[in-house]
Protein backbone atom coordinates (compact mmCIF):
# COMPACT_ATOMS: atom_id res chain seq x y z
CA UNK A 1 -141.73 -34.40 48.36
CA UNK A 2 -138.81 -35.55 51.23
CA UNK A 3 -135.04 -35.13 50.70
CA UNK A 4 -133.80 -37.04 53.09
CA UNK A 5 -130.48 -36.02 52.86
CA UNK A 6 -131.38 -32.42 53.60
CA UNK A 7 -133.05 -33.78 56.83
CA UNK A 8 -130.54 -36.38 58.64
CA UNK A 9 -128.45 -34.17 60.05
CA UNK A 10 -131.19 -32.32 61.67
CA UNK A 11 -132.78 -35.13 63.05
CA UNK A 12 -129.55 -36.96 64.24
CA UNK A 13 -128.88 -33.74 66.48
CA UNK A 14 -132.26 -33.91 67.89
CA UNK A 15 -131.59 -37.73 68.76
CA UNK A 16 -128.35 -36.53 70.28
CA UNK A 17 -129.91 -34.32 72.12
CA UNK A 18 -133.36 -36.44 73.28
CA UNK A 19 -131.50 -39.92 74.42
CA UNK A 20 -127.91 -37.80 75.66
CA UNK A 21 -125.68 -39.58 73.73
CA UNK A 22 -123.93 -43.11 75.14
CA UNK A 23 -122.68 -46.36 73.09
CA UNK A 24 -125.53 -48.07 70.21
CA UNK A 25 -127.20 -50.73 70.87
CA UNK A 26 -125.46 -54.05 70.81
CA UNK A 27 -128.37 -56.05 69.28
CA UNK A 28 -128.91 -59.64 69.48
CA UNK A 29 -125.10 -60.41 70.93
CA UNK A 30 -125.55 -58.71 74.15
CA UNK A 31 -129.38 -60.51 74.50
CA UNK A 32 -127.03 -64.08 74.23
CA UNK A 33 -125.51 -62.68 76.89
CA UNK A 34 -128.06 -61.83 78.99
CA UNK A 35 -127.66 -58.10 78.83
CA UNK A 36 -129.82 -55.40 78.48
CA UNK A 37 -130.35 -53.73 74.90
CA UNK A 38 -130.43 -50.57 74.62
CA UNK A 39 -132.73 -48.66 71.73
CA UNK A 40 -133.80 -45.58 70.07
CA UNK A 41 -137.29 -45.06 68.68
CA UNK A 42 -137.61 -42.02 66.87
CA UNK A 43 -141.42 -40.76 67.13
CA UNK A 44 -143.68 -37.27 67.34
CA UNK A 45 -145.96 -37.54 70.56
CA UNK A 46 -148.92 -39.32 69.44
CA UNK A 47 -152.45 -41.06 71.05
CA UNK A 48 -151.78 -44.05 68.47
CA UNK A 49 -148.53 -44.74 69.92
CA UNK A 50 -149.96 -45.38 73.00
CA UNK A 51 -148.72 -48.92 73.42
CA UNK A 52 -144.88 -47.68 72.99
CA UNK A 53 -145.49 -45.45 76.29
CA UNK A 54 -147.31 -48.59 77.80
CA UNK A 55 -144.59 -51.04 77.14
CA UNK A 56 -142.27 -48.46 78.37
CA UNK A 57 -144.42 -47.66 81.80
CA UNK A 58 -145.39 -51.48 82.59
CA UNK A 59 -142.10 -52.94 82.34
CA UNK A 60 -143.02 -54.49 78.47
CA UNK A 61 -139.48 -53.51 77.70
CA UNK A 62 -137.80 -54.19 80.40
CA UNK A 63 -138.87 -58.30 80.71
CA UNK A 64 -137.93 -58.85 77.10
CA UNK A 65 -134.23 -57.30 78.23
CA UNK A 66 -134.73 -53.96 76.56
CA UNK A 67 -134.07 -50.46 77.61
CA UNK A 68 -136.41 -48.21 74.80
CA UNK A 69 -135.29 -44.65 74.62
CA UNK A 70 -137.94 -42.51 73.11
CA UNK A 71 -136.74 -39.13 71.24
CA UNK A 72 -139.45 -36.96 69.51
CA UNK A 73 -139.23 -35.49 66.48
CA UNK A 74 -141.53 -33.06 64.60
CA UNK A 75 -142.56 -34.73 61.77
CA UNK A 76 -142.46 -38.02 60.00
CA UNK A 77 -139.94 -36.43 57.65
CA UNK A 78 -137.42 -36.54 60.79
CA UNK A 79 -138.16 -40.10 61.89
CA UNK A 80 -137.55 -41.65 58.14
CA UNK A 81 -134.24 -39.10 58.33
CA UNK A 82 -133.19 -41.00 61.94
CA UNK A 83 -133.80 -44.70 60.09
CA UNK A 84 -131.76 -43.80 56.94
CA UNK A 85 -128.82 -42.11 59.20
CA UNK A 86 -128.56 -44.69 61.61
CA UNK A 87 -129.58 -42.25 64.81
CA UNK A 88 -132.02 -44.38 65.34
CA UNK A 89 -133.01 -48.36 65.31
CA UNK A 90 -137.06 -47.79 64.90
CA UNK A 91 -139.56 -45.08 63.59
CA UNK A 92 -143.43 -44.56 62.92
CA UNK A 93 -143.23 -44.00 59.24
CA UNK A 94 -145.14 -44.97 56.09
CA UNK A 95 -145.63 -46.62 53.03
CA UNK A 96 -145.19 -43.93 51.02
CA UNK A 97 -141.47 -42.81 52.44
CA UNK A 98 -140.41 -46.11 51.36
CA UNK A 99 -141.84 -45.84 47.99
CA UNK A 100 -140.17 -42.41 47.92
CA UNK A 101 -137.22 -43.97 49.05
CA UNK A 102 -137.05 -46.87 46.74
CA UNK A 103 -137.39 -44.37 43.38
CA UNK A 104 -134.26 -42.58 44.75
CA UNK A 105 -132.81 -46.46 44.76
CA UNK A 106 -132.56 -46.69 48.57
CA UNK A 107 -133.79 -49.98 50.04
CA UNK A 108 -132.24 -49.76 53.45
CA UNK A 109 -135.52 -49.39 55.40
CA UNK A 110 -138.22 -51.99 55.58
CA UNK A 111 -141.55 -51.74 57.57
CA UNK A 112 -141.24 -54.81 59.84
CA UNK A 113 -144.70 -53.79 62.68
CA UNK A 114 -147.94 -52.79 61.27
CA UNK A 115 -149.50 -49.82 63.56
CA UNK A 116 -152.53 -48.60 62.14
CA UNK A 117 -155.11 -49.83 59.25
CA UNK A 118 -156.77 -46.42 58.69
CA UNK A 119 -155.78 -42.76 58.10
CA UNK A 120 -156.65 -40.94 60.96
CA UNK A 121 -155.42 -37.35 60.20
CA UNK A 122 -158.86 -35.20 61.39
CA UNK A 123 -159.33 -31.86 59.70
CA UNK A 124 -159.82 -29.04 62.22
CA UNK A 125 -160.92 -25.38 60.18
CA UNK A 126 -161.03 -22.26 62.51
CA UNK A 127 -164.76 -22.18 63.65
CA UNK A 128 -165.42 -18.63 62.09
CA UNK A 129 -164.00 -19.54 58.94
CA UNK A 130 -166.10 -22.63 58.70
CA UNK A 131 -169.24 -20.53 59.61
CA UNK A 132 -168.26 -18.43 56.55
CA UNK A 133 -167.54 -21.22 54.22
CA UNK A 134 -170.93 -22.38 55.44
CA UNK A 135 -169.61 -25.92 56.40
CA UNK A 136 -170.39 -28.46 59.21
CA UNK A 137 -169.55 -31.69 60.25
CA UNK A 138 -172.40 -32.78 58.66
CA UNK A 139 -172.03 -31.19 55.03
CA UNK A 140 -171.47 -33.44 51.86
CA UNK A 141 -167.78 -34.39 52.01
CA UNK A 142 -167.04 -32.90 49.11
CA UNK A 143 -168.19 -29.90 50.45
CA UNK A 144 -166.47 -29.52 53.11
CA UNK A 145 -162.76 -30.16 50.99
CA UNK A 146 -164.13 -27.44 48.76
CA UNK A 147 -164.73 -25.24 51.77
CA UNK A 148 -160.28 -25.36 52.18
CA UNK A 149 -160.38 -22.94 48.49
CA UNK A 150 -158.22 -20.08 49.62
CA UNK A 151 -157.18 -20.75 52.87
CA UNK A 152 -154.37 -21.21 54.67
CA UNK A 153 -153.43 -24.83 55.70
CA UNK A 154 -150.86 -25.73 58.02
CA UNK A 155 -148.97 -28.85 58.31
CA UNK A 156 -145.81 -30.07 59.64
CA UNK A 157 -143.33 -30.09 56.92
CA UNK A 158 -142.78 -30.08 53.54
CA UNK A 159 -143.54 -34.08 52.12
CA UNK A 160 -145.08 -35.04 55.69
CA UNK A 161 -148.56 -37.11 55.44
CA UNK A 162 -149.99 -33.57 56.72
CA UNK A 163 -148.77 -32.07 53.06
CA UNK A 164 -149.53 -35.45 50.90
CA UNK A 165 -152.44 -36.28 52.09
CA UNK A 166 -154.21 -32.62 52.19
CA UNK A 167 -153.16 -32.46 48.31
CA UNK A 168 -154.69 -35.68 47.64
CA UNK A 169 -158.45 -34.34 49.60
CA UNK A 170 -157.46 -31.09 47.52
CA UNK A 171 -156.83 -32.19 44.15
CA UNK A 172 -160.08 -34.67 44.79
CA UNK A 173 -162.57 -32.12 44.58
CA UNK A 174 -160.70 -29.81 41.48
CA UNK A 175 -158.30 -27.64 43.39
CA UNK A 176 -154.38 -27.49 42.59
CA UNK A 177 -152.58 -27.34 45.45
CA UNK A 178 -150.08 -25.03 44.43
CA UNK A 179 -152.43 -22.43 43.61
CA UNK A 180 -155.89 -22.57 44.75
CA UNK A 181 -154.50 -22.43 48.45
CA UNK A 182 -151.43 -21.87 50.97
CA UNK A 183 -149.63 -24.75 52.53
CA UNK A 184 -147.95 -23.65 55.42
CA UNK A 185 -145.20 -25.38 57.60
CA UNK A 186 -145.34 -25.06 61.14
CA UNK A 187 -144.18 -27.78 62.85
CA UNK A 188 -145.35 -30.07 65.21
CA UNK A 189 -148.91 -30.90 66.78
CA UNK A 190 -148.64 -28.14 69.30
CA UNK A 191 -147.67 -25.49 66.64
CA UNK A 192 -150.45 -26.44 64.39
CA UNK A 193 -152.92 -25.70 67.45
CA UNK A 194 -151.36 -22.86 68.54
CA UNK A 195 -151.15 -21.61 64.53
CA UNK A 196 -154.96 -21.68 64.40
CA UNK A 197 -155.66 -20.52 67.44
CA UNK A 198 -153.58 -17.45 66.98
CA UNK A 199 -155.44 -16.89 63.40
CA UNK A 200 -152.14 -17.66 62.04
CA UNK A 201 -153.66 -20.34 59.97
CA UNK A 202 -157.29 -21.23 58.71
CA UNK A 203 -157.22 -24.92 59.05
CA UNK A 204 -155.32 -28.74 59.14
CA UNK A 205 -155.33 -31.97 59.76
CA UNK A 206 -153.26 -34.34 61.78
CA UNK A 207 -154.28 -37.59 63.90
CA UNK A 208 -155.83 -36.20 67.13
CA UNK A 209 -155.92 -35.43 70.33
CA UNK A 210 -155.43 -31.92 68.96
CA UNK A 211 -157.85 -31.17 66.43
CA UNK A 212 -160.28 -32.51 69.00
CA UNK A 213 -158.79 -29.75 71.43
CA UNK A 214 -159.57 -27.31 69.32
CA UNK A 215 -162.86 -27.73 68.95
CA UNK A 216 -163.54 -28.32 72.77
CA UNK A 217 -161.93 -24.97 73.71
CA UNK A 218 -164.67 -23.80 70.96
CA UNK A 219 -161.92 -21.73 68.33
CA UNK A 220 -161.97 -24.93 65.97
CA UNK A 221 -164.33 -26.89 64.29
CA UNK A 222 -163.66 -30.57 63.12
CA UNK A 223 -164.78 -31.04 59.71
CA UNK A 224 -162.83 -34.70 59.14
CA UNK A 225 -162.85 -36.93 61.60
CA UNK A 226 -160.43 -39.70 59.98
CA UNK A 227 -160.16 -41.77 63.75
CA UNK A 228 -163.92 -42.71 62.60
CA UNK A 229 -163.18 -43.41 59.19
CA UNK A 230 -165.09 -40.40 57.43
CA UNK A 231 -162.91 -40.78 54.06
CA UNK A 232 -163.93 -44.23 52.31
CA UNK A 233 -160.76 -44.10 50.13
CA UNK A 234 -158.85 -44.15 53.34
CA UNK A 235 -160.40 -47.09 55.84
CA UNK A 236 -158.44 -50.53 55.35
CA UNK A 237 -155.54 -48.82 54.53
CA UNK A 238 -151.75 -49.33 56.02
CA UNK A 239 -151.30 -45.85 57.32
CA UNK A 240 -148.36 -46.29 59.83
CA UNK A 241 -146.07 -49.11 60.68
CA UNK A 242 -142.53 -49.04 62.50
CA UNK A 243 -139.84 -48.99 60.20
CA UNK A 244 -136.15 -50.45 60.62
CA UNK A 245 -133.17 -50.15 58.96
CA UNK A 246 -133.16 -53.33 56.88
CA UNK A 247 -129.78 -54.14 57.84
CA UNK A 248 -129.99 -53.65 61.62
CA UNK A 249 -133.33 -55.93 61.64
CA UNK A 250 -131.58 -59.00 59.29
CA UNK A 251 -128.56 -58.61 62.27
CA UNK A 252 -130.99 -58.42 64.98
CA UNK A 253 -133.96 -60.43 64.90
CA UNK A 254 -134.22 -61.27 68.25
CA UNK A 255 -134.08 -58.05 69.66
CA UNK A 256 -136.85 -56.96 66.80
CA UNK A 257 -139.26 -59.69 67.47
CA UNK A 258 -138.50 -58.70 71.56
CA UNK A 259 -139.86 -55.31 70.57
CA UNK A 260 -142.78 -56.70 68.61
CA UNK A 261 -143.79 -58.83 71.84
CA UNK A 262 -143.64 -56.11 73.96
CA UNK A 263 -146.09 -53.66 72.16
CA UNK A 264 -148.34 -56.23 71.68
CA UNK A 265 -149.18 -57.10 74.99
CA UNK A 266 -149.48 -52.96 75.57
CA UNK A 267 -151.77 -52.97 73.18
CA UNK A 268 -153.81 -55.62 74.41
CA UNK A 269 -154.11 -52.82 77.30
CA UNK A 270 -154.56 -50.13 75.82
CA UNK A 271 -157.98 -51.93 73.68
CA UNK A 272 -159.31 -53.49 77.06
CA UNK A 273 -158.30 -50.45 79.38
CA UNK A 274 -158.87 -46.90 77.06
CA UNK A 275 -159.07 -44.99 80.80
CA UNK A 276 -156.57 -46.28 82.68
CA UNK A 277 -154.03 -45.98 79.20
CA UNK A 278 -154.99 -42.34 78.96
CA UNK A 279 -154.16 -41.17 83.12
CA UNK A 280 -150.84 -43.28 82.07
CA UNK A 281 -149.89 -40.96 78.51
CA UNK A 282 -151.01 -37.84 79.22
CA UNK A 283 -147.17 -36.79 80.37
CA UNK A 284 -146.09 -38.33 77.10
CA UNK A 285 -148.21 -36.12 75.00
CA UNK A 286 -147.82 -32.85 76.94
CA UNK A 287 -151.40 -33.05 77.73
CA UNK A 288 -153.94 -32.36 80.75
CA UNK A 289 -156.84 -32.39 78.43
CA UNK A 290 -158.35 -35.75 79.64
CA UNK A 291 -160.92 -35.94 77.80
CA UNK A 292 -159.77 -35.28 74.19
CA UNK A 293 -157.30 -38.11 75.28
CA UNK A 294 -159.89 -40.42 76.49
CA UNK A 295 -162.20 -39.88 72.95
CA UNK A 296 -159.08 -40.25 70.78
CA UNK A 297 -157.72 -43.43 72.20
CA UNK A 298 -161.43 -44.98 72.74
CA UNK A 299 -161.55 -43.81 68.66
CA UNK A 300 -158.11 -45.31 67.63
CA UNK A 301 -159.26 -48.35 68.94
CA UNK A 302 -160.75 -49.68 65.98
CA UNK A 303 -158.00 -48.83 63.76
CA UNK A 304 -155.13 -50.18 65.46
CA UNK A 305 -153.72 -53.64 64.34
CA UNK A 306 -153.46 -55.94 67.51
CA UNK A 307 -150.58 -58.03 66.81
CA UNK A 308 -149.03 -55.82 64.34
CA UNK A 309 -148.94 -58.66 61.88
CA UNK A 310 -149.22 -57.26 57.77
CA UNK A 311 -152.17 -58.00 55.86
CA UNK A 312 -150.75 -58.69 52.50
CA UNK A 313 -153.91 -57.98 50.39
CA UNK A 314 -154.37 -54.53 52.45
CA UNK A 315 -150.89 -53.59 51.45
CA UNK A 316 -151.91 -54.35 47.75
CA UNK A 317 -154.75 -52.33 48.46
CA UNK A 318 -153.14 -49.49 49.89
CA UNK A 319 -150.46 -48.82 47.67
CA UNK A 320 -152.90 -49.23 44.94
CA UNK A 321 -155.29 -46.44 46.23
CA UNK A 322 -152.26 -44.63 46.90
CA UNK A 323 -151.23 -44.71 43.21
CA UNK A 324 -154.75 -43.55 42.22
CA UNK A 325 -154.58 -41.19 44.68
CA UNK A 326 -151.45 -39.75 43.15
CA UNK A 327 -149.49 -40.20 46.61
CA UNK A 328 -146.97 -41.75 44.22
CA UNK A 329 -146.38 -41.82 40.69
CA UNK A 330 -145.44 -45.76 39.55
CA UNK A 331 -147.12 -48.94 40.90
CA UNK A 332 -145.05 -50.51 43.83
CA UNK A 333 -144.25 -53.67 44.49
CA UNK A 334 -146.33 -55.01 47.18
CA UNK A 335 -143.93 -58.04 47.46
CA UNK A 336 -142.71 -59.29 50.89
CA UNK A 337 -139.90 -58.22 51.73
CA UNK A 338 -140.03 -55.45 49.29
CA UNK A 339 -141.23 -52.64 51.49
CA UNK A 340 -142.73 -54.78 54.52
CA UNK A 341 -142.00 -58.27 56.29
CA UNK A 342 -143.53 -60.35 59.20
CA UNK A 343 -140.98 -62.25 59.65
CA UNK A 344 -140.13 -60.79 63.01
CA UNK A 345 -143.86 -61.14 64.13
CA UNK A 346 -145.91 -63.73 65.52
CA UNK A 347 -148.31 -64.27 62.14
């Protein structure tokens, strides 16, 4: 589970460090005055953020009178951290950190943008060690979870949907997570692939481009492929939304519904245009692998919201499967304004 305590400081100094320094954003004052607002999004590289890098690129931002400084972090432990500290105004996070949040009686962080309606981590398991464990792609689902018994898994951090969301697939086909295999933290996309490709670890799962990269330079095999909605329990489900701090966003809904504008008309782009999105984010992902790009935003397609309005029965839904799924412990309150709002989007 996240302290997020433990992890503010560390992801303020990363902020510090990503956007160097400079005065916070003045909010919905300077926009009556014409100026430009300045913000911080707090975000690990990743294909289904694609219309954040478009907005940035096409001027989105800019004719809306905002200046969006991205900083990356490893892990979505880091970007609820940046919310909850202030460092910064929004963050990719989920459901389940505010749920997480709210038991520890913190309600300063409300999901005001829905991003994507379907978990899209993709297992990737070192190709030998699926040939041993006798899996495929096209094995029984249940197999292939019961092919992870005694391996080690890495993910990101400690509480991260890598780590809640592998116990969930293991404790769905009779394995305890604690014992019947090793969960190992390594950090960041790039870590992960360079973890298995070193032998370091056996397998994991995170949204692509690289599990797909792993299998195309033929060391990895993909055994999930959550961008095409392989786990039922999983499709029309709230995944990943930008968060705010609550505060901020009640003082500033202007400059929130600004930023709301903006990424929808990216991602009116980046549904009609996949190839001409993917030449455009390949520096943002510290990629030159085309074509895993390509297939992963052509894939995403489908399970990105297009206006980034809330469907209020597919929250009920979601944090209902995410109680069965034991993501959580005690029903939560699927109430707007609760844990999500659209009142700072055109719904």
């Amino acid at each position: 589970m996240k302290t997020i305590l433990a992890t503010a400081v560390a992801a303020v100094l990363m902020l510090a460090a990503g956007c160097g320094g400079g005065g916070g954003p003045s909010g919905d004052a300077s926009r009556s005055a014409g100026a430009i607002t300045t913000l911080k999004v707090a975000s690990a590289p990743n294909v289904f953020l694609a219309a954040l890098y478009v907005a940035r690129d096409d001027g989105l931002f800019a004719k809306e009178r905002l200046k969006v400084d991205i900083a990356q972090v490893e892990s979505g432990n880091d970007s609820i951290a940046a919310l909850a500290s202030g460092g910064a105004q929004f963050a990719d996070i989920g459901f389940e950190d505010l749920v997480e949040m709210r038991g520890q009686g913190d309600t300063s962080v409300v999901l005001v943008r829905d991003i994507l309606d379907r978990v899209t981590l993709t297992l990737v398991m070192r190709k030998d060690v699926a040939a041993r464990k006798g899996v495929t792609p096209e094995s029984p689902l249940r197999a292939r979870l019961q092919a992870l018994r005694g391996l080690k898994i890495g993910i990101t951090s400690p509480g991260a949907p890598t780590d809640t969301y592998m116990r969930y697939y293991l404790r769905s086909v009779g394995m305890n997570p604690e014992r019947d295999v090793q969960l190992i933290p390594v950090g960041g996309a790039s870590s992960l692939l360079a973890a298995l490709q070193k032998r370091q670890i056996d397998a994991y799962h995170l949204s692509p481009p690289t599990p797909y990269v792993a299998a195309e330079q033929g060391f990895g095999t993909v055994l999930i492929d959550g961008v095409k909605g392989e786990v039922p329990d999983l499709n029309d489900f709230a995944y990943t939304a930008w968060g705010a701090a609550r505060k901020w966003a009640e003082d500033n809904p202007q400059t929130v519904a600004a930023f709301g504008r903006a990424l929808t008309a990216a991602t009116r782009k980046v549904r009609s245009d996949p190839r001409a999105v993917t030449d455009q984010i390949l520096d943002d992902l510290g990629s030159d692998d085309r074509a895993s790009i390509l297939r992963t935003v052509q894939g995403m397609n489908t399970a990105l919201s297009p206006d980034g309005c809330f469907d209020p029965s597919m929250v009920r839904r979601t944090l209902d499967r995410m109680l069965q799924l034991r993501i959580f412990d005690e029903r939560a309150d699927a109430a707007e304004g609760e844990l999500w709002t659209n009142k700072y989007n055109a719904c």
